[in-house]
N, C-alpha and C. Protein backbone atom coordinates (compact mmCIF):
# COMPACT_ATOMS: atom_id res chain seq x y z
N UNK A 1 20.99 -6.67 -6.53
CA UNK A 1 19.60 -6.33 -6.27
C UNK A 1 19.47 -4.81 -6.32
N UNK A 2 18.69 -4.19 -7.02
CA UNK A 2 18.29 -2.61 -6.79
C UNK A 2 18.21 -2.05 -5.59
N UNK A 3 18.35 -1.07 -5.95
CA UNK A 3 18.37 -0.14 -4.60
C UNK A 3 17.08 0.91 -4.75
N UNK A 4 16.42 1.49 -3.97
CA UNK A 4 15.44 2.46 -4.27
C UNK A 4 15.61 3.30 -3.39
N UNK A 5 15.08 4.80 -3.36
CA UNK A 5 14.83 5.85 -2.19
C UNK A 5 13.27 6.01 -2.17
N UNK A 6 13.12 5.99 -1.04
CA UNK A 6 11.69 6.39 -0.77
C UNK A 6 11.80 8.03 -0.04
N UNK A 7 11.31 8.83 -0.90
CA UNK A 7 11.20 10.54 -0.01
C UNK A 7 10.16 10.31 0.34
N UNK A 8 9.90 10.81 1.83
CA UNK A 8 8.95 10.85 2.41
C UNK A 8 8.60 12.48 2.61
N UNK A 9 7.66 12.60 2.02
CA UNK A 9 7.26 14.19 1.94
C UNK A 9 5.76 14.78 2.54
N UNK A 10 5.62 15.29 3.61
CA UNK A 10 4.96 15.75 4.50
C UNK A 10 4.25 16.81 4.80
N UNK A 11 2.35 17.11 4.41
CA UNK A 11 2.05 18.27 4.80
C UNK A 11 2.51 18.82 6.11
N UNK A 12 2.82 19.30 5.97
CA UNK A 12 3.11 20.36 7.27
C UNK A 12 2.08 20.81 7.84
N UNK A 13 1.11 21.45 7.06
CA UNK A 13 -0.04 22.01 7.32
C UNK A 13 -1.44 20.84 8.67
N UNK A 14 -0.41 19.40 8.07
CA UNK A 14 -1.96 18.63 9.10
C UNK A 14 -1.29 18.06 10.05
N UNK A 15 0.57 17.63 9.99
CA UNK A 15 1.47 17.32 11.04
C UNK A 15 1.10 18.38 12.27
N UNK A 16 1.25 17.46 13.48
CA UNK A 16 1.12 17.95 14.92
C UNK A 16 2.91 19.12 15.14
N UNK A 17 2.24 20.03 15.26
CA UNK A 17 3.35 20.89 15.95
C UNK A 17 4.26 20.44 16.97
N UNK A 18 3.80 19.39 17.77
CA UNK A 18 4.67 19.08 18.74
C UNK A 18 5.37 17.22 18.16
N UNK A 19 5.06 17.06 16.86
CA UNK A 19 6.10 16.41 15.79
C UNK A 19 5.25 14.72 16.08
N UNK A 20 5.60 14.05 15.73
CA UNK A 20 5.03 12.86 15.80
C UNK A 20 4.67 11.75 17.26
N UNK A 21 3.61 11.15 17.50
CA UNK A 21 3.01 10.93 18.53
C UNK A 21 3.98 9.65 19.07
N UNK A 22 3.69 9.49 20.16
CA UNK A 22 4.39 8.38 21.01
C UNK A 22 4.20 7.00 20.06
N UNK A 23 3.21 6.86 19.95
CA UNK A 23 2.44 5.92 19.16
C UNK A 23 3.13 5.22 17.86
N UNK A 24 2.91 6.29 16.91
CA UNK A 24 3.42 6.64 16.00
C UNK A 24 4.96 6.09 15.65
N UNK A 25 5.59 6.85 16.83
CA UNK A 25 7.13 6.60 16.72
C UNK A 25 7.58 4.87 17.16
N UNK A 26 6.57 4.41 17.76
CA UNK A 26 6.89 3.14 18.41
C UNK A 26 6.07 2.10 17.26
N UNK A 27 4.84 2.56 16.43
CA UNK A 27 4.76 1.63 14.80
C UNK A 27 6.00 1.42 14.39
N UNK A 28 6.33 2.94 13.92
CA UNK A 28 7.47 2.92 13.15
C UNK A 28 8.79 2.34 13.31
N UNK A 29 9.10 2.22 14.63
CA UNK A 29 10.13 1.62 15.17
C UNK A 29 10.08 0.12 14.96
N UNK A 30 8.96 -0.46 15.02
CA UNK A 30 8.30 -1.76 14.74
C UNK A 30 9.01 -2.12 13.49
N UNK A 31 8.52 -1.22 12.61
CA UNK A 31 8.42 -1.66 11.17
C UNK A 31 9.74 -1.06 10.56
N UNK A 32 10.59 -0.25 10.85
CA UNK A 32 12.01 -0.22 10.66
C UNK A 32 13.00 -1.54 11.30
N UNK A 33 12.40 -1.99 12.38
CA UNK A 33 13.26 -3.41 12.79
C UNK A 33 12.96 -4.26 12.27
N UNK A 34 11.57 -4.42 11.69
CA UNK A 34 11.28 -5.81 10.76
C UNK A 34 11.92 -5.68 9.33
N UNK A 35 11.76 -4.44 8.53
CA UNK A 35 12.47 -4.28 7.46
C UNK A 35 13.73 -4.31 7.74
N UNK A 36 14.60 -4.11 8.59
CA UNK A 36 15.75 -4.11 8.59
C UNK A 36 16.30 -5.58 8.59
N UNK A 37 15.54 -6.17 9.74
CA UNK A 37 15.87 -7.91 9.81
C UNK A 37 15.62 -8.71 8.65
N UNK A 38 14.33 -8.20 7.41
CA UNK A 38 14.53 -8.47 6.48
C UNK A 38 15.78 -8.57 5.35
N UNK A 39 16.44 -7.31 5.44
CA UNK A 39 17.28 -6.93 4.92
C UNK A 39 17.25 -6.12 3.93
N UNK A 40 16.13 -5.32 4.05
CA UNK A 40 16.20 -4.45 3.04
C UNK A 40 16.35 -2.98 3.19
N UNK A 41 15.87 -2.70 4.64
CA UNK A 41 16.88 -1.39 5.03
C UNK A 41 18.07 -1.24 5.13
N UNK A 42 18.51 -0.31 4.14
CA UNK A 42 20.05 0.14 4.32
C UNK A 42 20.28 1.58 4.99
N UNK A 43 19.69 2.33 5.13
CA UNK A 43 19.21 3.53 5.51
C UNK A 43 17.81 4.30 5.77
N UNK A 44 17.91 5.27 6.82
CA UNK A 44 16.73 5.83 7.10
C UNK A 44 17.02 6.72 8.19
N UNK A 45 16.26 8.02 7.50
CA UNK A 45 16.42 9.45 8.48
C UNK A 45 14.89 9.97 8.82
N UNK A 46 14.75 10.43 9.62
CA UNK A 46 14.03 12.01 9.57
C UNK A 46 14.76 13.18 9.34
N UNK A 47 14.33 14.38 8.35
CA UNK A 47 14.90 15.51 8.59
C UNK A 47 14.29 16.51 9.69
N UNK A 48 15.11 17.27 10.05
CA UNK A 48 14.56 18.59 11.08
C UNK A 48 14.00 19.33 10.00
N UNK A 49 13.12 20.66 10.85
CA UNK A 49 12.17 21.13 10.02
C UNK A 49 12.54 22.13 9.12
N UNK A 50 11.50 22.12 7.71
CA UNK A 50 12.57 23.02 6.92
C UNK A 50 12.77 25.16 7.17
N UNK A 51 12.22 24.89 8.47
CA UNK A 51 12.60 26.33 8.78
C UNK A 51 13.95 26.30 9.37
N UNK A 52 14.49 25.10 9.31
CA UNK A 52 15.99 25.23 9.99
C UNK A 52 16.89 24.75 8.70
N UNK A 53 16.21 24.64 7.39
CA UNK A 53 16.87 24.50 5.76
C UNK A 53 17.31 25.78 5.44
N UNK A 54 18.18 25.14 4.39
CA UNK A 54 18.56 26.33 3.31
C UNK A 54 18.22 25.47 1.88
N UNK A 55 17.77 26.62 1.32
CA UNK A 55 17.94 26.37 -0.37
C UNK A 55 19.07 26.97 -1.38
N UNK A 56 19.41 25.96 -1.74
CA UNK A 56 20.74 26.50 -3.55
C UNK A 56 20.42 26.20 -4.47
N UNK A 57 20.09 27.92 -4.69
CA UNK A 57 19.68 27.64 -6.42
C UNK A 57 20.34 27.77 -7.31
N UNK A 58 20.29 27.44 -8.09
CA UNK A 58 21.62 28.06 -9.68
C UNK A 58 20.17 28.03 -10.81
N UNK A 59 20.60 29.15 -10.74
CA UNK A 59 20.09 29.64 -12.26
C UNK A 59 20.54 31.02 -12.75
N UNK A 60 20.48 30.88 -14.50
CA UNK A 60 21.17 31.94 -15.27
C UNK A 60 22.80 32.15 -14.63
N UNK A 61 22.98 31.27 -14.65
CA UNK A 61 24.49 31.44 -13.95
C UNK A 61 24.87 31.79 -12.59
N UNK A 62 23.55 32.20 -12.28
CA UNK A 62 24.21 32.73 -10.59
C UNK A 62 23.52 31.64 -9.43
N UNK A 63 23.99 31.49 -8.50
CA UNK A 63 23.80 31.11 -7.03
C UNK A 63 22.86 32.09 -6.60
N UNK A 64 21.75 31.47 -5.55
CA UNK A 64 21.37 32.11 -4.45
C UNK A 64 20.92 31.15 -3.28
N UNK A 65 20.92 31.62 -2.32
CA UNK A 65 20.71 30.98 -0.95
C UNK A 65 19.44 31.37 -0.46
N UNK A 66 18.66 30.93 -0.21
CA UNK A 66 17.28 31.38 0.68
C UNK A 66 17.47 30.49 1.88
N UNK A 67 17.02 30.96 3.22
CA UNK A 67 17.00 30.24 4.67
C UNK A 67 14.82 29.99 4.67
N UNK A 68 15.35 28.35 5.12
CA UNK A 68 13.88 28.24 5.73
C UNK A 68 13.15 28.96 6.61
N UNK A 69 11.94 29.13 6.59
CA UNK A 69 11.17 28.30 6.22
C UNK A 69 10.99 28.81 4.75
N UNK A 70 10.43 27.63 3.74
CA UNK A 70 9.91 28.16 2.45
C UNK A 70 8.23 28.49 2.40
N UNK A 71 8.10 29.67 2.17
CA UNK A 71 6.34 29.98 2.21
C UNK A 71 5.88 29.68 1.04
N UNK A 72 6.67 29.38 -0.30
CA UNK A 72 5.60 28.92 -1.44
C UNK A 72 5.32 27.00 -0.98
N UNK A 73 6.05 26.59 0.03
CA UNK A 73 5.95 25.34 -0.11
C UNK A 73 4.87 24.69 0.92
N UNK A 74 4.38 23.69 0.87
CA UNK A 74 2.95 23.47 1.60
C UNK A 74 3.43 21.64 2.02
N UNK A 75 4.08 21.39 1.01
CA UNK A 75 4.39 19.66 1.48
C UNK A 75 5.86 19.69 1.38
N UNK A 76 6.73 19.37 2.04
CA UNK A 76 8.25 19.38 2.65
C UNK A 76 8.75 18.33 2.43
N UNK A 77 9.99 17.68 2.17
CA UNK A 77 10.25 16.49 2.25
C UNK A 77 10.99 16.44 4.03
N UNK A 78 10.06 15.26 5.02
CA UNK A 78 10.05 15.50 5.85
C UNK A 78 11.70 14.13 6.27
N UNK A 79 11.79 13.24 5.26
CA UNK A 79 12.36 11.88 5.99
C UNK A 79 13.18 11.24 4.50
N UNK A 80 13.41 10.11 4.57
CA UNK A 80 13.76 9.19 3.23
C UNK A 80 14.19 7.75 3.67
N UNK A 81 13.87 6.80 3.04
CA UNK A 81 14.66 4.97 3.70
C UNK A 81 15.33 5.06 2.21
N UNK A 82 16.30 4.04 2.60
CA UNK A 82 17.19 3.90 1.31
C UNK A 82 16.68 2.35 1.69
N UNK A 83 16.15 1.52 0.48
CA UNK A 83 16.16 0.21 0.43
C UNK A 83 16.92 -0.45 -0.59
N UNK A 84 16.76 -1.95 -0.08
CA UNK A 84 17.50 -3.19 -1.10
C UNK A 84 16.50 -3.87 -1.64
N UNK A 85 15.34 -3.89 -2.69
CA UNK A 85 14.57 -4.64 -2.68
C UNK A 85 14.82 -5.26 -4.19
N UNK A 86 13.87 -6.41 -4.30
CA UNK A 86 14.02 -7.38 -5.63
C UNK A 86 13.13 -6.71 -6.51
N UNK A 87 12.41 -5.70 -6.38
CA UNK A 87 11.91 -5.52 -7.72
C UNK A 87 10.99 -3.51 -6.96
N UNK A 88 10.73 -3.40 -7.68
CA UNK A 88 9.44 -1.96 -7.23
C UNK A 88 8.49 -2.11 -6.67
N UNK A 89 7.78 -3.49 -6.96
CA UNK A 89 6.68 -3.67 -6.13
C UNK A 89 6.41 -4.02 -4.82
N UNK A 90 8.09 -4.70 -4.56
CA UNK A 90 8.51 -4.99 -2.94
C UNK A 90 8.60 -3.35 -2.27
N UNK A 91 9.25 -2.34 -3.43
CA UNK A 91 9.58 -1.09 -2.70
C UNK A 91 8.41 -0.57 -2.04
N UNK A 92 7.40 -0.79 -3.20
CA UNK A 92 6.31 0.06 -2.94
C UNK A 92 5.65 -0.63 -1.72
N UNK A 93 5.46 -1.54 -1.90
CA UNK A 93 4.78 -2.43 -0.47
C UNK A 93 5.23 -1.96 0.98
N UNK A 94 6.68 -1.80 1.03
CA UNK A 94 7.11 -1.90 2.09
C UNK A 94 6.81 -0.15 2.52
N UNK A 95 6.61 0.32 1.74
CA UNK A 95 6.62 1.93 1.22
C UNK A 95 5.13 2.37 2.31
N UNK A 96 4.04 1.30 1.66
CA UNK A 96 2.33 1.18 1.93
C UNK A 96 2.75 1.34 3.50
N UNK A 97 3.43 0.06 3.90
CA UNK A 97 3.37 -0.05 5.27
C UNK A 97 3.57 0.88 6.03
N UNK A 98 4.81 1.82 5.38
CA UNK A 98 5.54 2.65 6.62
C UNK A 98 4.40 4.14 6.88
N UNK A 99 3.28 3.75 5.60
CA UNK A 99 2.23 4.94 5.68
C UNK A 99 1.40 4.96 6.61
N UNK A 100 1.22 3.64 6.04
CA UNK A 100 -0.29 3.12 7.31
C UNK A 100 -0.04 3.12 8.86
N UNK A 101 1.36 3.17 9.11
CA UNK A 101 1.67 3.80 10.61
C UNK A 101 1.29 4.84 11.00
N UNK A 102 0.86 5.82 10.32
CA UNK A 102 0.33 7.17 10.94
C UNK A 102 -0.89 7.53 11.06
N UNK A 103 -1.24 8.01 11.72
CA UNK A 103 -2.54 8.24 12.26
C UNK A 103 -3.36 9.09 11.38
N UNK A 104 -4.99 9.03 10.85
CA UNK A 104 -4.93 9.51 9.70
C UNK A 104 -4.78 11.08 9.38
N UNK A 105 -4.58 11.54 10.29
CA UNK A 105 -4.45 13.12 10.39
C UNK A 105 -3.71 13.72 9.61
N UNK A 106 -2.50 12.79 9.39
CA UNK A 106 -0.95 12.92 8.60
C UNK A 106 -1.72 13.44 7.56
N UNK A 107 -0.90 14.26 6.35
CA UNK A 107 -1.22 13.61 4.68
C UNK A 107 0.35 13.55 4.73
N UNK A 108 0.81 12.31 4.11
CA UNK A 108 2.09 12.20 3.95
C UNK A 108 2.24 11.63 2.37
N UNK A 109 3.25 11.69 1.49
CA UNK A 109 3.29 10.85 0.49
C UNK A 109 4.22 10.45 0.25
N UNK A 110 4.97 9.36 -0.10
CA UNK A 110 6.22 8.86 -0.39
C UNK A 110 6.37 9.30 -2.26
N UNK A 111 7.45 9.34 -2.43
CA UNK A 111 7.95 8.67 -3.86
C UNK A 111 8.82 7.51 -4.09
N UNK A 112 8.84 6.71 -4.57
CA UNK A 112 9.82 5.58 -4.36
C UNK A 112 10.79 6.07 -6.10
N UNK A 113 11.83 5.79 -5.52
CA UNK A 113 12.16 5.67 -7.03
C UNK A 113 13.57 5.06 -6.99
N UNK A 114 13.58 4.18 -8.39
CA UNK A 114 15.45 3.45 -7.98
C UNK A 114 16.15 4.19 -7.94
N UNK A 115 17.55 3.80 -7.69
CA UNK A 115 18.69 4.33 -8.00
C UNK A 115 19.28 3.89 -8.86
N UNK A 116 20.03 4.76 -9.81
CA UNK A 116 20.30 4.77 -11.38
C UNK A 116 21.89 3.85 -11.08
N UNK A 117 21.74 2.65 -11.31
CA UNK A 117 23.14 2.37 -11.15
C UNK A 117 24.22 2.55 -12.33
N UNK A 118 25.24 2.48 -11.75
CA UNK A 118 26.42 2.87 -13.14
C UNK A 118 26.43 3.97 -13.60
């Protein structure tokens, strides 16, 4: 069965400074135990914020390092689920759900995309 990643990528700009609501965290908790009992969670994080990132770049041959926060960036990748699903449209579904947990204040957007096997 495929595997997919969902990045979960996050204005920053409309997220609550003091990070996600009681509420919020207890949907989500909901709907990470039902997908999981399903069986199609295999993984799932939040990241810390990207003022506590680094970036590596390579280009023209050289390395460079920049420390968060990034100021050209406005939407962050904030999280990611690694799923098992039967096709894209299960990904995406399950994808819908984990949106509609947030309160509409969020702007959040996922990308789903498989993983390239072999």
């Amino acid at each position: 069965m495929p595997r997919y990643l969902s990045i979960v990528r996050v204005d920053e700009s409309t997220a609550p400074a003091e990070g996600p609501s009681p509420e919020l965290m207890q949907r989500m908790g909901e709907l990470i135990e039902e997908i999981t009992k399903a069986g199609v969670m295999l993984d799932t994080a939040g990241l810390t914020p990207q003022s506590q990132g680094k970036r590596v770049h390579w280009e023209g041959g050289k390395l460079s390092v920049t420390d968060g926060p990034f100021t050209e960036s406005k939407e962050v990748v904030g999280g990611y689920a690694l799923m098992q699903c039967k096709d894209m449209d299960e990904a995406v579904e399950w994808t819908q759900r984990f949106l509609k947990t947030h309160e509409e204040y969020w702007t959040v957007t996922c990308e789903v995309r498989e993983i390239a096997e072999g």
